[in-house]
Protein backbone atom coordinates (compact mmCIF):
# COMPACT_ATOMS: atom_id res chain seq x y z
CA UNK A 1 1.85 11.41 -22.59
CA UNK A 2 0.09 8.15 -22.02
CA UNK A 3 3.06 6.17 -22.20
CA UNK A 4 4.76 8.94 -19.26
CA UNK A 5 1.45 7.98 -16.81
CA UNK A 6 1.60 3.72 -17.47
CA UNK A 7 5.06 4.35 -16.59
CA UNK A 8 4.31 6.72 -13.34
CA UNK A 9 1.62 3.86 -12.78
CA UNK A 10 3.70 1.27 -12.87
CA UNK A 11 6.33 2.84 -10.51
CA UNK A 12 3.54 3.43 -7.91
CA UNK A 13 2.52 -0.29 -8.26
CA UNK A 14 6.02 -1.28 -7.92
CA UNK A 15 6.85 1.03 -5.03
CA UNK A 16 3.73 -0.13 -3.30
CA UNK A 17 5.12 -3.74 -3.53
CA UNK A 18 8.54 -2.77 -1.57
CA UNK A 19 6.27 -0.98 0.72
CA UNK A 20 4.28 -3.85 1.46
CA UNK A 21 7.29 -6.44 1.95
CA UNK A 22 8.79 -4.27 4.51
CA UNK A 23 5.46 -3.80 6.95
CA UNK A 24 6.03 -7.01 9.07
CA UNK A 25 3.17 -9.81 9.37
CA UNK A 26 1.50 -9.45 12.61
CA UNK A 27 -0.98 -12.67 12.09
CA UNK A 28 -2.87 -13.51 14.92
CA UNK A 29 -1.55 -10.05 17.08
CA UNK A 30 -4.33 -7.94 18.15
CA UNK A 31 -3.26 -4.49 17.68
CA UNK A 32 -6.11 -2.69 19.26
CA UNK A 33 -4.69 -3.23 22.75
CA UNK A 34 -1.93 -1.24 23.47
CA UNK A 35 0.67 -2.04 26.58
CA UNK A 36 2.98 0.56 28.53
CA UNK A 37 5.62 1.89 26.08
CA UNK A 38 4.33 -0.11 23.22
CA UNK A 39 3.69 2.21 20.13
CA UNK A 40 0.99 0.78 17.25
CA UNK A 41 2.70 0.39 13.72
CA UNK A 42 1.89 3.34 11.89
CA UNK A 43 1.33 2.07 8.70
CA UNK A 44 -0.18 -1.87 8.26
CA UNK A 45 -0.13 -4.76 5.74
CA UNK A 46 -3.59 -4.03 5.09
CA UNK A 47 -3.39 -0.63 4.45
CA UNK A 48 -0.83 -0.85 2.26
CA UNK A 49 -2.58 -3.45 0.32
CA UNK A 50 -5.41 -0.85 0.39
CA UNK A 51 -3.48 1.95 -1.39
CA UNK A 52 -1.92 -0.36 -3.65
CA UNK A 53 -5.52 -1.46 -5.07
CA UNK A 54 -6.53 2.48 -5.04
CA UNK A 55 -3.72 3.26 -7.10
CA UNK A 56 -3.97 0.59 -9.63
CA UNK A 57 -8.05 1.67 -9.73
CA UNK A 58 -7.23 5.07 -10.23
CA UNK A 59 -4.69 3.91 -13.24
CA UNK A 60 -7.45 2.04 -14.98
CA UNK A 61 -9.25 4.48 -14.63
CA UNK A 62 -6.98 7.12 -16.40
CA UNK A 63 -6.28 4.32 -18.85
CA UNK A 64 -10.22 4.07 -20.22
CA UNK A 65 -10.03 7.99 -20.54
């Protein structure tokens, strides 16, 4: 069973990896102005990066269990 979860964990991480590569870098944009016709990105580096640390957490923490 605990070698089924480290490899669940390790999917998430890896998934959450992809995920991250395919948000694009908006350095320097401000994204708390919004033009005409201009939708915010739903999903951003950061909060990806977020999740990713949440899940890997939450894995260590299962691990010490």
């Amino acid at each position: 069973m605990m070698k089924m979860a480290t490899r669940i964990r390790d999917r998430a991480i890896r998934r959450a990896g992809e995920l991250l590569e395919q948000v694009e870098t908006q350095q320097g944009k401000r994204n708390d102005i919004i033009t005409s016709g201009e939708r915010p990105p739903e999903v951003n580096r950061q909060q990806v990066a977020t999740a990713t640390e949440q899940v890997e957490e939450r894995a260590a923490m299962g691990e010490k269990d």
